[in-house]
N, C-alpha and C. Protein backbone atom coordinates (compact mmCIF):
# COMPACT_ATOMS: atom_id res chain seq x y z
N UNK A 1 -5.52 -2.19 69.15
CA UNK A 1 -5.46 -3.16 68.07
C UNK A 1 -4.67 -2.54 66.92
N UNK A 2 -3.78 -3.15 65.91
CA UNK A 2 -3.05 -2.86 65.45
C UNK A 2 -3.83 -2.94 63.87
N UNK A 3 -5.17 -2.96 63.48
CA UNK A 3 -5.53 -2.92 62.50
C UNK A 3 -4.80 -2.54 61.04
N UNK A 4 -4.67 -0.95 60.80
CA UNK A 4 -4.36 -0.96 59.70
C UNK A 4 -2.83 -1.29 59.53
N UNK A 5 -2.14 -1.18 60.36
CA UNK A 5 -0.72 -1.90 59.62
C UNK A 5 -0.78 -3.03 59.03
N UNK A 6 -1.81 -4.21 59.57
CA UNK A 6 -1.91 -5.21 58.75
C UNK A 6 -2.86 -5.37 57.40
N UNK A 7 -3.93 -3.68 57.59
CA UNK A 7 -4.71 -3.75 56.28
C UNK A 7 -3.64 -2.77 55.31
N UNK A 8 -2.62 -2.19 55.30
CA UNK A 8 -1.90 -1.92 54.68
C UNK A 8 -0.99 -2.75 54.03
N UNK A 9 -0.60 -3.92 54.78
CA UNK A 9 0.39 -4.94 54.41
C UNK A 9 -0.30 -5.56 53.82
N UNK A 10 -1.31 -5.93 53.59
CA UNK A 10 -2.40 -6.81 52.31
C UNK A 10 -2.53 -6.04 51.64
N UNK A 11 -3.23 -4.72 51.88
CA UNK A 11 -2.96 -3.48 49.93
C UNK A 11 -1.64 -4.15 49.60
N UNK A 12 -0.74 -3.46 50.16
CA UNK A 12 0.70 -3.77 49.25
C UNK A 12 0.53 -5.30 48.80
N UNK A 13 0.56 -6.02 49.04
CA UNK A 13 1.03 -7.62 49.05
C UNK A 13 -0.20 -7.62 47.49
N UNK A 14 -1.43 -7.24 48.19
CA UNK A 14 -2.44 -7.56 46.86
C UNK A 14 -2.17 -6.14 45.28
N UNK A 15 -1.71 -5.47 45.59
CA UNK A 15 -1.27 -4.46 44.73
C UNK A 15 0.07 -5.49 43.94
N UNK A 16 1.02 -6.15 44.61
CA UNK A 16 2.05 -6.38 43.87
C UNK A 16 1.71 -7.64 43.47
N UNK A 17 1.01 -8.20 43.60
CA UNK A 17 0.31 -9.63 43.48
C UNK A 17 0.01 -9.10 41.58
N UNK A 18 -0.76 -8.18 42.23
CA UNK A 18 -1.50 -7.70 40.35
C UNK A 18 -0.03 -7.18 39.85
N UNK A 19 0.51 -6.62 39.76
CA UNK A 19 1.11 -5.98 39.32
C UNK A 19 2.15 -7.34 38.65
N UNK A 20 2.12 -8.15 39.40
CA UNK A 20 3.50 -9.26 38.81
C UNK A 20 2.88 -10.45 37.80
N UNK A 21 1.57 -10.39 37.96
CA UNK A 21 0.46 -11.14 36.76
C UNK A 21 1.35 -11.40 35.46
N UNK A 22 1.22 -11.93 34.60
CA UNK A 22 2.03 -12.11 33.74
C UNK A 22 1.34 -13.00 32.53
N UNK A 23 1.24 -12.85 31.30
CA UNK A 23 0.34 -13.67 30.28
C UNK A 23 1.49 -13.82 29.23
N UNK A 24 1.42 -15.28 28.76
CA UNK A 24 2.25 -15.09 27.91
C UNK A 24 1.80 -15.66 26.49
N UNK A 25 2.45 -15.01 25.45
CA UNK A 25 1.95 -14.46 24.14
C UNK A 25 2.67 -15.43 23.00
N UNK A 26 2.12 -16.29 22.20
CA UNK A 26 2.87 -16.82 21.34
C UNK A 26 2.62 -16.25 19.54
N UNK A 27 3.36 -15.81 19.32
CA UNK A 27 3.56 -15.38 17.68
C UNK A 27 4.25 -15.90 17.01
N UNK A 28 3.27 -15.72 15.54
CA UNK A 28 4.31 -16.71 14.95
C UNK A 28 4.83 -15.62 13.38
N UNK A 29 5.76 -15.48 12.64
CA UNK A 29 5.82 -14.59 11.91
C UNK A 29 6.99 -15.19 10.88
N UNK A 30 7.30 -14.45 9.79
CA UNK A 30 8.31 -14.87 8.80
C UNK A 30 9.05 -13.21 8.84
N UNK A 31 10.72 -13.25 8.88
CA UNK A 31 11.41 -12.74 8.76
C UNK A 31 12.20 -12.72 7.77
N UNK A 32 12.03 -11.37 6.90
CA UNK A 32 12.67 -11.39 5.20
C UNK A 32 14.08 -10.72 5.50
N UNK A 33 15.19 -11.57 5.48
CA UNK A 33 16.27 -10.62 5.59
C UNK A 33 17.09 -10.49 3.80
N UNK A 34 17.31 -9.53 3.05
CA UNK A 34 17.34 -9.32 1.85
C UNK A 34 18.73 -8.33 1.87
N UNK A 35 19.85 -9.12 1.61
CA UNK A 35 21.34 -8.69 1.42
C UNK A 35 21.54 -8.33 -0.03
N UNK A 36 20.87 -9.28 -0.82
CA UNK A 36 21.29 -8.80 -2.24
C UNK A 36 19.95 -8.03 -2.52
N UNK A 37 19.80 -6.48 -2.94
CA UNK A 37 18.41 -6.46 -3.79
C UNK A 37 17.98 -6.92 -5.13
N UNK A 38 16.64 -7.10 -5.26
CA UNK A 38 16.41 -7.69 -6.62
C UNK A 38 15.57 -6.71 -7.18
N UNK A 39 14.90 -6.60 -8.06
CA UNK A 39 14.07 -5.94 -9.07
C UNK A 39 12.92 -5.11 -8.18
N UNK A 40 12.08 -5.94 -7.92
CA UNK A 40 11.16 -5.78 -6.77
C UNK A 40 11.66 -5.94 -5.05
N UNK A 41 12.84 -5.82 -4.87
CA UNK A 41 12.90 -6.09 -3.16
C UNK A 41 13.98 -5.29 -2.88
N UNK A 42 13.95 -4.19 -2.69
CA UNK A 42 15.27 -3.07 -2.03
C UNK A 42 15.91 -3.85 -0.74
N UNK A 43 17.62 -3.93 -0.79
CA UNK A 43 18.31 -4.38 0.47
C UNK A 43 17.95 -3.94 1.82
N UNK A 44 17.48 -5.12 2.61
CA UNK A 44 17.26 -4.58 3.77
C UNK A 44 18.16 -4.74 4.86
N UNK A 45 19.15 -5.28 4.65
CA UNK A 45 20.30 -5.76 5.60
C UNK A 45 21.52 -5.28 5.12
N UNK A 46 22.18 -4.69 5.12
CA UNK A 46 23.30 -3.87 4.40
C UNK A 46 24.95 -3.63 5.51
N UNK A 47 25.66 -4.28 4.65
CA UNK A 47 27.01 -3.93 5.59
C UNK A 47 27.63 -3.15 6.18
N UNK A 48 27.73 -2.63 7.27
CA UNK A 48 28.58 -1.48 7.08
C UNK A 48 30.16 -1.85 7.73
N UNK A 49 30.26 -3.05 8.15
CA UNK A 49 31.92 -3.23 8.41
C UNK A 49 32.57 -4.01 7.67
N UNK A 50 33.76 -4.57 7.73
CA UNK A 50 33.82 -5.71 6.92
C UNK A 50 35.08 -6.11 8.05
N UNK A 51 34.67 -6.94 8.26
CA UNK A 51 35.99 -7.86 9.18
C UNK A 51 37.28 -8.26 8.73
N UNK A 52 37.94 -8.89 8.84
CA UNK A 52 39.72 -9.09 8.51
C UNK A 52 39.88 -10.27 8.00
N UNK A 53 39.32 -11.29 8.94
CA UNK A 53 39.47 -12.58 8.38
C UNK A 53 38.57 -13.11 7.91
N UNK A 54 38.62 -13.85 7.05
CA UNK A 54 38.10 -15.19 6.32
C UNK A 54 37.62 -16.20 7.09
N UNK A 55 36.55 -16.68 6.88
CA UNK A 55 35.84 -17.97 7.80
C UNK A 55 36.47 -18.89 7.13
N UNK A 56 36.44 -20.05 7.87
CA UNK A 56 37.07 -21.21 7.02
C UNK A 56 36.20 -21.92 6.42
N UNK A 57 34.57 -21.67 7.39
CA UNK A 57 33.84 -22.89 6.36
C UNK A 57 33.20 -21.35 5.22
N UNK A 58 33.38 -20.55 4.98
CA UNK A 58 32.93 -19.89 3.80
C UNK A 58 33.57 -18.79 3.64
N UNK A 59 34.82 -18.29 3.34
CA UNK A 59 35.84 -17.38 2.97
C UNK A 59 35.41 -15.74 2.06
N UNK A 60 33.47 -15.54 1.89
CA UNK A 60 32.98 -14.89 1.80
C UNK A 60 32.40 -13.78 3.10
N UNK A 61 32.18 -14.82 3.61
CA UNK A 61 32.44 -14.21 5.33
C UNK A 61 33.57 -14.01 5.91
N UNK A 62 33.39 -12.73 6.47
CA UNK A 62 34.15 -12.50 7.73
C UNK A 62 34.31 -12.25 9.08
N UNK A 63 35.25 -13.01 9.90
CA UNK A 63 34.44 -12.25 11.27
C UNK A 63 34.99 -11.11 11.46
N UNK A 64 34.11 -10.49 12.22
CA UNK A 64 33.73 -8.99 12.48
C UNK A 64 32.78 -8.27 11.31
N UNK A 65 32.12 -8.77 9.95
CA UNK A 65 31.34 -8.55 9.04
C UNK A 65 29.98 -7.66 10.34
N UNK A 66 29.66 -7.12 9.73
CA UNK A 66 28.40 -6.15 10.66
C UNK A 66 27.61 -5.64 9.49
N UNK A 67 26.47 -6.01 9.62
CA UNK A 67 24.90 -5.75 8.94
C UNK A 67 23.84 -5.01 10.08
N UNK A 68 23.60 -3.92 9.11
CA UNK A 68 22.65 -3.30 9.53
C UNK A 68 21.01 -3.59 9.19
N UNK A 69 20.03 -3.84 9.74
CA UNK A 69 18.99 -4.70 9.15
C UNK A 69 17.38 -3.80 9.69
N UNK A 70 16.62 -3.75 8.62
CA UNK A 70 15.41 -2.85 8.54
C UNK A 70 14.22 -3.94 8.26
N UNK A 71 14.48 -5.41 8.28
CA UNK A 71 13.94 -6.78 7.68
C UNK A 71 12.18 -6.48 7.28
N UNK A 72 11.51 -6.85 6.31
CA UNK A 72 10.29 -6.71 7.12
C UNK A 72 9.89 -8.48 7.99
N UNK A 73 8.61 -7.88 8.32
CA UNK A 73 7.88 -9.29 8.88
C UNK A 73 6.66 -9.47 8.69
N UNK A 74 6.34 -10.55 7.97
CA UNK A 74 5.36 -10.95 7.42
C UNK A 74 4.17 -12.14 8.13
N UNK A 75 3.27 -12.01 7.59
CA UNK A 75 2.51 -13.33 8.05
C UNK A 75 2.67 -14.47 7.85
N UNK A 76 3.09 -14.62 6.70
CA UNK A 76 3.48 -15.87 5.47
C UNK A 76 4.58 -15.48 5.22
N UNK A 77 5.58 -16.89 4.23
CA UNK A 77 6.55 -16.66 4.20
C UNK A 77 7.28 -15.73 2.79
N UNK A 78 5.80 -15.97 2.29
CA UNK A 78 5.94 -14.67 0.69
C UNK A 78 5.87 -13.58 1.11
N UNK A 79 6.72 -12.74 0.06
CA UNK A 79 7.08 -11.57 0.73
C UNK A 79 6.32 -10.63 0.37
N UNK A 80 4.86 -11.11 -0.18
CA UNK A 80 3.63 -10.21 -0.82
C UNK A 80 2.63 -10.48 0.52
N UNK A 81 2.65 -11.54 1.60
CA UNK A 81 2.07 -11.70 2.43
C UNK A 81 1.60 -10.71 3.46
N UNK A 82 0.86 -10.25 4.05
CA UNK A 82 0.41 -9.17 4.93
C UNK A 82 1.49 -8.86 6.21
N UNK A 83 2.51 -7.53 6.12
CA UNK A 83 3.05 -7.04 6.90
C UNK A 83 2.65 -7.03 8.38
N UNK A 84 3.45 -7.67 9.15
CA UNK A 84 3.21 -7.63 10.32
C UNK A 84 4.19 -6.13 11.07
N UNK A 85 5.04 -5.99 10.67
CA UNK A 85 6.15 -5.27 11.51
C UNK A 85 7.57 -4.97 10.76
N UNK A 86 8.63 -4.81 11.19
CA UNK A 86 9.99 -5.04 11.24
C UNK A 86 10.84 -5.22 11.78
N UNK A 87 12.09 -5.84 11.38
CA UNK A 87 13.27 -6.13 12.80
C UNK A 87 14.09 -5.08 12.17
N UNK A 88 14.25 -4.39 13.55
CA UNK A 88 15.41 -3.01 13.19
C UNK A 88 16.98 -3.64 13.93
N UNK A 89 17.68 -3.49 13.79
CA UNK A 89 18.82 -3.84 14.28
C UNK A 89 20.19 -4.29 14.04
N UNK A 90 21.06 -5.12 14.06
CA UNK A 90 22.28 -5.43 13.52
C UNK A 90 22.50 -7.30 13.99
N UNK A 91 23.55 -7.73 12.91
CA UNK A 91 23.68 -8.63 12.94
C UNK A 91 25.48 -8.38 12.89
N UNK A 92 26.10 -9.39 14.21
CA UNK A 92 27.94 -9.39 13.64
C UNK A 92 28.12 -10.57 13.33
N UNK A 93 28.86 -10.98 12.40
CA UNK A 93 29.78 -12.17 12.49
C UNK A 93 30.64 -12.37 13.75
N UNK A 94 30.52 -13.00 14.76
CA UNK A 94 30.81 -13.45 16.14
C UNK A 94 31.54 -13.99 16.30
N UNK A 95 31.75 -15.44 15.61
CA UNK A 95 32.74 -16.77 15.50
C UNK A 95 33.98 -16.32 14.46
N UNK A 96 35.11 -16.94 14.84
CA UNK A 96 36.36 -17.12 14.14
C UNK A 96 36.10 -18.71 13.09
N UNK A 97 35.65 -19.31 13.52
CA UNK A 97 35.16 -21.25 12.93
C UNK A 97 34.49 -20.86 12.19
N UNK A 98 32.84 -20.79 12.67
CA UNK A 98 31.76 -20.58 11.62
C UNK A 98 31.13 -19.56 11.95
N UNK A 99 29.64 -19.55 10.64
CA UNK A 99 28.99 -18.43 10.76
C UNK A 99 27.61 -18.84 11.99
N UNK A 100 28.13 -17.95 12.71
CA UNK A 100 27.36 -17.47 14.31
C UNK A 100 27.45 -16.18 14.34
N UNK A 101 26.21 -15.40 14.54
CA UNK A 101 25.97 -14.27 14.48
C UNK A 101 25.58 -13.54 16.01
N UNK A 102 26.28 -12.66 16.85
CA UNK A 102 25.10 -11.52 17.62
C UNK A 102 24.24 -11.19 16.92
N UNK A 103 23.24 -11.33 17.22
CA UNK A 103 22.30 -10.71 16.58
C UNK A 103 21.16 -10.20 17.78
N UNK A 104 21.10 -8.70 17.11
CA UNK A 104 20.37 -7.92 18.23
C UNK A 104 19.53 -6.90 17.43
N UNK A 105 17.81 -7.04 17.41
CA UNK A 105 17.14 -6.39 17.24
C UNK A 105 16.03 -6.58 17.88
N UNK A 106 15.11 -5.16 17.33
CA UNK A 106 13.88 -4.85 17.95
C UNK A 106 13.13 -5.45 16.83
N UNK A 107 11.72 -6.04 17.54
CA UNK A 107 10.56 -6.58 16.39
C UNK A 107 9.70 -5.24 16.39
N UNK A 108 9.99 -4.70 15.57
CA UNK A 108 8.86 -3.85 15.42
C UNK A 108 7.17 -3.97 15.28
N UNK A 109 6.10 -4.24 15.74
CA UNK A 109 4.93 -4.22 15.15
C UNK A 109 4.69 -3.05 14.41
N UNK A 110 3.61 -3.07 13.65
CA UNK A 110 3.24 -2.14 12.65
C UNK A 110 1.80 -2.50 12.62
N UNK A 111 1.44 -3.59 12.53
CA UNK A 111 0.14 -3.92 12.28
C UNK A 111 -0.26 -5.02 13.32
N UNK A 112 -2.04 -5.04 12.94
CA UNK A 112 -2.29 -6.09 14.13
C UNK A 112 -2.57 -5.95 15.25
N UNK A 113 -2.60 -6.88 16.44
CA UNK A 113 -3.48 -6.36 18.06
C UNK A 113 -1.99 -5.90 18.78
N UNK A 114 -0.75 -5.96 18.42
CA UNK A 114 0.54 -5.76 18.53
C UNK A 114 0.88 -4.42 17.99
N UNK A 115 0.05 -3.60 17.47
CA UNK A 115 0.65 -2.46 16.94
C UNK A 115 1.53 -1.24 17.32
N UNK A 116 2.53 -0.73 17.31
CA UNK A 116 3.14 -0.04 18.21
C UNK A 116 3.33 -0.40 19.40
N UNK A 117 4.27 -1.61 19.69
CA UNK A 117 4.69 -2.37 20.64
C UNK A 117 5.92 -3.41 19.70
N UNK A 118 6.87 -3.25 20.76
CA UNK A 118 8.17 -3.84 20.35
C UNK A 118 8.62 -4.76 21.25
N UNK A 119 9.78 -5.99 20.64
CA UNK A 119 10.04 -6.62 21.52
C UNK A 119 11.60 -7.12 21.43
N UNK A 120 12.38 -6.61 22.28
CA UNK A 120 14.01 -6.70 22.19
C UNK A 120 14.23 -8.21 22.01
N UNK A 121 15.21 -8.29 21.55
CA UNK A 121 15.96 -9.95 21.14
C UNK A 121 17.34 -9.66 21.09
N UNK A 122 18.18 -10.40 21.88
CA UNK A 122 19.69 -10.09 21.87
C UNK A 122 20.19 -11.74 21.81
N UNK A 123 21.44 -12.32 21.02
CA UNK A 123 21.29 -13.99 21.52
C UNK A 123 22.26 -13.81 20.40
N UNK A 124 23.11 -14.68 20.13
CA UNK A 124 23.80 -15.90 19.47
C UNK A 124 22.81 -16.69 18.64
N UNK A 125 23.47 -16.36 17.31
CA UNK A 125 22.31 -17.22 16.03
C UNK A 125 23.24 -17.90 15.14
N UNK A 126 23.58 -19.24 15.53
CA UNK A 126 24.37 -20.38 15.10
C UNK A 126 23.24 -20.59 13.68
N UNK A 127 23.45 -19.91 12.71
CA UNK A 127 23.08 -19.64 11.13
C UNK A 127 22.33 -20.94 10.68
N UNK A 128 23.45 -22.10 11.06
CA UNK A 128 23.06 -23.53 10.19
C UNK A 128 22.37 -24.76 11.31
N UNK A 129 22.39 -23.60 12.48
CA UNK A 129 21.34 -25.36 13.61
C UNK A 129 20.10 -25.11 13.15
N UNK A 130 19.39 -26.15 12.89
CA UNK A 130 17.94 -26.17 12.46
C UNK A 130 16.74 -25.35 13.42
N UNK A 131 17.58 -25.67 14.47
CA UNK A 131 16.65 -24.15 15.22
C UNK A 131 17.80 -23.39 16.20
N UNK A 132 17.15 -22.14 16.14
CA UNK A 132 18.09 -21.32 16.94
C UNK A 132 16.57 -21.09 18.32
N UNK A 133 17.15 -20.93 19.69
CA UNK A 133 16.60 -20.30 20.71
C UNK A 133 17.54 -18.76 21.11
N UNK A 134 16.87 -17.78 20.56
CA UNK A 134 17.13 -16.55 21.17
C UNK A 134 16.24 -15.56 22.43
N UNK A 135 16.96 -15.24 23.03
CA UNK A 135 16.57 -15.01 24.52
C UNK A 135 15.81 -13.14 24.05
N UNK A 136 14.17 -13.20 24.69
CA UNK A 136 13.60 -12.07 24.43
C UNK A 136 14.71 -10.83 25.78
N UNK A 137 14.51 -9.83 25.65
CA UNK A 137 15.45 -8.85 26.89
C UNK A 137 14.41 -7.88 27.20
N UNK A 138 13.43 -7.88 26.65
CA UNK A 138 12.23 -6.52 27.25
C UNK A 138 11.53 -6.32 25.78
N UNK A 139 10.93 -5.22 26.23
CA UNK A 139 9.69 -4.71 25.17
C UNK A 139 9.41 -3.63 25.63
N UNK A 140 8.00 -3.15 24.54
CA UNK A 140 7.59 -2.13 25.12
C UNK A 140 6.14 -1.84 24.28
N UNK A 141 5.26 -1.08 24.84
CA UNK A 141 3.94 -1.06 24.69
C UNK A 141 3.05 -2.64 25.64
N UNK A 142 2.24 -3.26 24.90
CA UNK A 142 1.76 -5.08 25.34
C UNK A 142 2.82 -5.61 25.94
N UNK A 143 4.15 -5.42 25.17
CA UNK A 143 5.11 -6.28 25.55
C UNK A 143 5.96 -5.38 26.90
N UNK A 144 5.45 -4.37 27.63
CA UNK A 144 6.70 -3.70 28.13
C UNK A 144 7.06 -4.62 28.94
N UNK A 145 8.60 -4.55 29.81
CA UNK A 145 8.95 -6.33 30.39
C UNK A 145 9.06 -6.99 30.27
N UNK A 146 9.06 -7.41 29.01
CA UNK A 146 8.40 -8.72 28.37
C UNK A 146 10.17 -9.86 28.93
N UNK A 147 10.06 -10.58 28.82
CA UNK A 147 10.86 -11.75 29.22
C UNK A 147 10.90 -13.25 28.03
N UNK A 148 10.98 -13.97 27.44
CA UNK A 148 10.70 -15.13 26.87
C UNK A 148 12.17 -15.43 25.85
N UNK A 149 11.50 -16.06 24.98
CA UNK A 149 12.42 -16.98 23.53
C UNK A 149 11.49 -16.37 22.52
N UNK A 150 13.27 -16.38 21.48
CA UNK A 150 12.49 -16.99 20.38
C UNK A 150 12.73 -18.14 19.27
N UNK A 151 12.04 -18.80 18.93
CA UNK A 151 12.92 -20.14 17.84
C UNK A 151 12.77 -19.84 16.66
N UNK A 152 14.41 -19.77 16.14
CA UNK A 152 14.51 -18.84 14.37
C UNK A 152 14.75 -20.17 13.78
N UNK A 153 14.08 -20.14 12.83
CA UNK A 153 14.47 -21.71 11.83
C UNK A 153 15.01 -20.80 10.38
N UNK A 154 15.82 -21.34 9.57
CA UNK A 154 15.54 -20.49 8.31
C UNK A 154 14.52 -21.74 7.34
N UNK A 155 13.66 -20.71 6.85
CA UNK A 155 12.76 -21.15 5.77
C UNK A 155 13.12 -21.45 4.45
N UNK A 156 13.66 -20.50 4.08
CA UNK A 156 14.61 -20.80 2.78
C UNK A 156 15.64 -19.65 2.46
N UNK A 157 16.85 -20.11 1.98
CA UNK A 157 18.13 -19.21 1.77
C UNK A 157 18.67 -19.58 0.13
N UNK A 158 19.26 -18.43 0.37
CA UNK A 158 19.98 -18.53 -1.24
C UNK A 158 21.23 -17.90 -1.05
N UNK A 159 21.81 -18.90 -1.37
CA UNK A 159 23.56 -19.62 -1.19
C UNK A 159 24.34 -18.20 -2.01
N UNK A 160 23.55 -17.85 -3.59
CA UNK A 160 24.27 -16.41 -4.15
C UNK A 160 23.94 -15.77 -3.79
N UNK A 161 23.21 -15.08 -3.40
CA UNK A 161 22.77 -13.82 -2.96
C UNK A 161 23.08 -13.63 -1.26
N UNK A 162 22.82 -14.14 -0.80
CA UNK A 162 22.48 -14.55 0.87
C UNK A 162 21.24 -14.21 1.16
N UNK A 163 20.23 -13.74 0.60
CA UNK A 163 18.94 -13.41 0.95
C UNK A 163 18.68 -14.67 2.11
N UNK A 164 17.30 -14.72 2.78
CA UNK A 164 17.27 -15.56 3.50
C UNK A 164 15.53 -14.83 4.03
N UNK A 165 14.98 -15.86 4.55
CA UNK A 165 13.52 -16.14 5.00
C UNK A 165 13.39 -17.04 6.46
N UNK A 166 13.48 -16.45 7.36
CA UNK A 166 13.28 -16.91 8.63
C UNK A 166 11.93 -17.51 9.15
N UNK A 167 11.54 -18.47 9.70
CA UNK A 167 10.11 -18.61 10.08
C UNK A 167 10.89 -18.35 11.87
N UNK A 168 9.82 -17.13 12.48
CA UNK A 168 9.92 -16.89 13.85
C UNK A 168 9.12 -17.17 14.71
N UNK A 169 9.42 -18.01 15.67
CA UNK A 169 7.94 -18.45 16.64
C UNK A 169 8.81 -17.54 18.11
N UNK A 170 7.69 -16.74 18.50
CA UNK A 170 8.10 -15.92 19.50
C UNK A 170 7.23 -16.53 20.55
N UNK A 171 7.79 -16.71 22.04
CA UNK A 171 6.90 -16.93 23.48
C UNK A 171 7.36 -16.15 24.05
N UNK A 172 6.51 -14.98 24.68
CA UNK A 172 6.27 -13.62 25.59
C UNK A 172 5.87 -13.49 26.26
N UNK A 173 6.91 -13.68 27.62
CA UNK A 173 5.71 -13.23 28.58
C UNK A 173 5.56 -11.78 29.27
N UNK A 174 4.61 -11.27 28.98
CA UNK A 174 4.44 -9.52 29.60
C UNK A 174 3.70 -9.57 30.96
N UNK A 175 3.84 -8.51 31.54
CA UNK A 175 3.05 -8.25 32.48
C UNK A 175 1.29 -8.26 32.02
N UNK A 176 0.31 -8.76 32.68
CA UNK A 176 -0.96 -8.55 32.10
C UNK A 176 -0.98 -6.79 32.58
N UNK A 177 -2.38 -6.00 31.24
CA UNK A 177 -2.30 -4.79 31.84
C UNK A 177 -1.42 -3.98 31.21
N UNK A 178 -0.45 -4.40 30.69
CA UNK A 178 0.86 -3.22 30.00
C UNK A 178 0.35 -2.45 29.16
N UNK A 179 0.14 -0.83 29.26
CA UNK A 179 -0.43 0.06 28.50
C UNK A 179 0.16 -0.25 26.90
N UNK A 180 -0.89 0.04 25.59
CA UNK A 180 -0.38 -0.45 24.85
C UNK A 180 -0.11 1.04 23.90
């Protein structure tokens, strides 16, 4: 009788069964991105390239412009509201037409059942559609693997400065089980 080859082929099968489990996580958070500083708010998004050309719909921009970004993330959309994390990463001016951004960072947690656990975001962020869908690329800690979206709305912006206030609704899905 050929017993354990087939009680081996159910370990494996039931081992990868668990292993591919998957829960997925919805957050919701406000993203402070702060180009101009003010009195109380040190720049958290800061240039370091400056591109060649002139956009046509805003000649303050340029493409190839590149921001470096330390954002925090909040619970609320005041920026006295309880720290959730930060987005570390960069933003380019992408488009020659309008402002569409790469934009690629890590969400940092800091606080919360998320703490020390991150979650990659890489995507195209068309600035002025009322919602953006950006594609999650992995994680790590809760999130390691992680797979999902996220939908960036801006909350409120200011036209002189460029400061800007993102409301972020993140859907995650991780492996269940991911050491945190």
């Amino acid at each position: 009788m050929q017993l354990l080859p087939v009680l081996v082929s159910l370990s494996l099968l039931l081992v990868g069964a668990a292993a591919a489990r998957k829960t997925t996580t919805h957050l919701n958070f406000y993203l402070h991105d702060i180009v101009t500083a003010g009195p109380s708010s040190p720049a958290t998004a800061v240039r370091v390239a400056r591109g060649v050309t002139p956009l046509p719909v805003d000649p303050t921009k340029r493409f190839g412009d590149m921001y470096v970004i330390d954002d925090p993330l909040t619970e609320g959309p005041d920026a006295a509201s309880p720290a959730v994390g930060t987005a570390q990463g960069f933003y380019i001016l992408a488009s020659r037409t309008d402002i569409a951004l790469l934009f690629t960072v890590n969400l940092v947690f800091t606080a919360g059942p998320h703490n020390g656990s991150t979650i990659a975001v890489h995507g195209r962020d068309a600035v002025f559609d009322p919602v953006r869908e950006l594609p999650v690329v992995g994680g790590t800690g809760v999130f390691r693997g992680a797979t999902g979206y996220g939908l960036f709305q801006t909350y409120s912006a200011d036209n002189a400065t460029f400061n800007a206030v993102l409301q972020v609704d993140m859907y995650v899905s991780a492996r269940v089980g991911a050491p945190h």
